[in-house]
Protein backbone atom coordinates (compact mmCIF):
# COMPACT_ATOMS: atom_id res chain seq x y z
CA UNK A 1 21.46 -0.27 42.75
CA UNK A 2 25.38 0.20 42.10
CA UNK A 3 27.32 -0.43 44.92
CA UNK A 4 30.69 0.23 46.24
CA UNK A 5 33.14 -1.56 44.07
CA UNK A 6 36.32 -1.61 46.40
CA UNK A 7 33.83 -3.76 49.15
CA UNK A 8 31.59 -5.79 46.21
CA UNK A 9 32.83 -8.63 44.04
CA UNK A 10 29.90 -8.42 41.82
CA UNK A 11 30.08 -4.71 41.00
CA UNK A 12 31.06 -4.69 37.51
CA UNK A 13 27.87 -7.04 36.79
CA UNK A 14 25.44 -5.08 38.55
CA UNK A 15 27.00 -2.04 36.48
CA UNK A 16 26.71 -3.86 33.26
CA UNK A 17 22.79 -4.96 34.12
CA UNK A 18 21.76 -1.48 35.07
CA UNK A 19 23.30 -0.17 31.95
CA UNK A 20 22.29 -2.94 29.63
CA UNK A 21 18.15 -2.53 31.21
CA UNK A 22 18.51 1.21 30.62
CA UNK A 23 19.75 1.20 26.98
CA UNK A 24 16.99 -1.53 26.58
CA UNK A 25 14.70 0.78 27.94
CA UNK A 26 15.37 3.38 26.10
CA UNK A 27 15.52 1.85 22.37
CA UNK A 28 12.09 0.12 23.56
CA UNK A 29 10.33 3.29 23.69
CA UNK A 30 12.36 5.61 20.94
CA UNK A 31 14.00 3.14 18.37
CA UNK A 32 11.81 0.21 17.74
CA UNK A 33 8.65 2.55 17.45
CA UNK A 34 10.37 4.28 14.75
CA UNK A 35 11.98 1.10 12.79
CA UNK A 36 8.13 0.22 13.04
CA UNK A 37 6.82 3.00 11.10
CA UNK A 38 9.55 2.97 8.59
CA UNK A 39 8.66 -0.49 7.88
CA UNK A 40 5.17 0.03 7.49
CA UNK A 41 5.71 3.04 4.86
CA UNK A 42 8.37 1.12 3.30
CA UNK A 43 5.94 -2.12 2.61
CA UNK A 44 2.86 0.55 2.18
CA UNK A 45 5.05 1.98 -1.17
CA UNK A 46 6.09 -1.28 -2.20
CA UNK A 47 2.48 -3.06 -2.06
CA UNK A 48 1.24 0.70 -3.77
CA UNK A 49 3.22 0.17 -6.61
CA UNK A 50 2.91 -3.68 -7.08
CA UNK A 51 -1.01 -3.09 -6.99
CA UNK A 52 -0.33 -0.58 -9.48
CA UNK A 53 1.57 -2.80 -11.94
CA UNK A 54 -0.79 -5.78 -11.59
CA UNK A 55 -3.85 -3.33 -12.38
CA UNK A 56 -1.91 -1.48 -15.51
CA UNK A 57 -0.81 -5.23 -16.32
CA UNK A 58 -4.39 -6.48 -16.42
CA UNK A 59 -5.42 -3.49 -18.49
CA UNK A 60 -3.00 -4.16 -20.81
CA UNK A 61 -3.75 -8.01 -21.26
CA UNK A 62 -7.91 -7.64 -21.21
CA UNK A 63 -6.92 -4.91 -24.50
CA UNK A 64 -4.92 -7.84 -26.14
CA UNK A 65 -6.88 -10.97 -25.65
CA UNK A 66 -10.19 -8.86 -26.72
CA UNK A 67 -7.90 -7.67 -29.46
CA UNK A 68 -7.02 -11.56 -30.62
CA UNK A 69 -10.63 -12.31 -30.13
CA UNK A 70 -12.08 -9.80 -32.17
CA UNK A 71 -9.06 -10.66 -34.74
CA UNK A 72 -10.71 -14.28 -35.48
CA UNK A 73 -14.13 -12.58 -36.95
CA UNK A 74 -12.27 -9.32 -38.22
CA UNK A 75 -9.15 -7.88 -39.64
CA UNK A 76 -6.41 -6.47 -37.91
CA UNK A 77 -7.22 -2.94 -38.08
CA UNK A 78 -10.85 -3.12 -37.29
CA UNK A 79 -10.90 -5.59 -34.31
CA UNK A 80 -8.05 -2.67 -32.53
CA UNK A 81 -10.08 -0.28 -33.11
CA UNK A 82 -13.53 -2.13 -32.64
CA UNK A 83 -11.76 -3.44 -29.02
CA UNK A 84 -11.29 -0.05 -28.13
CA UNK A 85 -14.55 1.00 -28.44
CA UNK A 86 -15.87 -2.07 -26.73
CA UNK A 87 -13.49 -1.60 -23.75
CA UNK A 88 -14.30 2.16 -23.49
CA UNK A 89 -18.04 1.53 -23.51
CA UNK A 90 -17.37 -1.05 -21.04
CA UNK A 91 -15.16 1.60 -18.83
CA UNK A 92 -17.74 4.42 -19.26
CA UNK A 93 -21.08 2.15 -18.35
CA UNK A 94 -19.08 1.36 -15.07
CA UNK A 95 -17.91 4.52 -14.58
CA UNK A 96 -21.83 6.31 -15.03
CA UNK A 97 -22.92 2.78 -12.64
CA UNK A 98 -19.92 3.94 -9.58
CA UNK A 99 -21.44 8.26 -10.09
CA UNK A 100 -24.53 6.94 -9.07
CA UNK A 101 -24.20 4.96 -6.03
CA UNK A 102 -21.67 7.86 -4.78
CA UNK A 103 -22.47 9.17 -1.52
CA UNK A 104 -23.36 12.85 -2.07
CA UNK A 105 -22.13 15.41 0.27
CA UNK A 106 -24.77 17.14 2.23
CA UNK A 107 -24.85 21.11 2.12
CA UNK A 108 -27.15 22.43 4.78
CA UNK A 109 -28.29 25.31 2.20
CA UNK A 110 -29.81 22.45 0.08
CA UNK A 111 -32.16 21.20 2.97
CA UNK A 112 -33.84 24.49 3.70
């Protein structure tokens, strides 16, 4: 505790710890919590959008190299368009594959 400072020496470093524990206190329990969650938003966006850029990237190369492949048995115009169709049967047999192992949602006016 602070003490009289006419009678103790050491009063201006007493002062300085109390003050210096209390400010520590306080940005313990307000600040750092806080700089916390901004950080883990911040890095939650940035990892959203890098995830998003390597998927649309991946997209975009599996289109091309199925493209060139196609392009060493056909012409130009038909492997593009024979890729597509490829890709999209390829997207919709997965897609129809991922409806049916969904979990459906229970209604209890279907189990009576």
């Amino acid at each position: 505790m602070i003490s009289n400072p006419f009678t103790d020496p050491k009063w201006a470093d007493k002062t300085l710890r109390l003050i210096d524990r209390t400010v520590g206190f306080v940005r313990d329990k307000t600040t750092r919590p806080l700089a916390n969650l901004l950080r883990a938003i911040v890095f939650g966006v940035i990892s959203i959008v890098a995830g998003l850029l390597i998927f649309i990237f991946g997209l975009i190369g599996l289109v091309r190299a199925c493209n060139e492949l196609l392009d060493v048995w056909l012409s130009r115009p038909t492997a593009v368009w024979v890729s597509y169709f490829v890709l999209s049967a390829l997207f919709t047999g997965l897609g129809a594959l991922m409806m049916r192992r969904r979990h459906r949602i229970s209604n209890k006016s279907e189990t009576k």
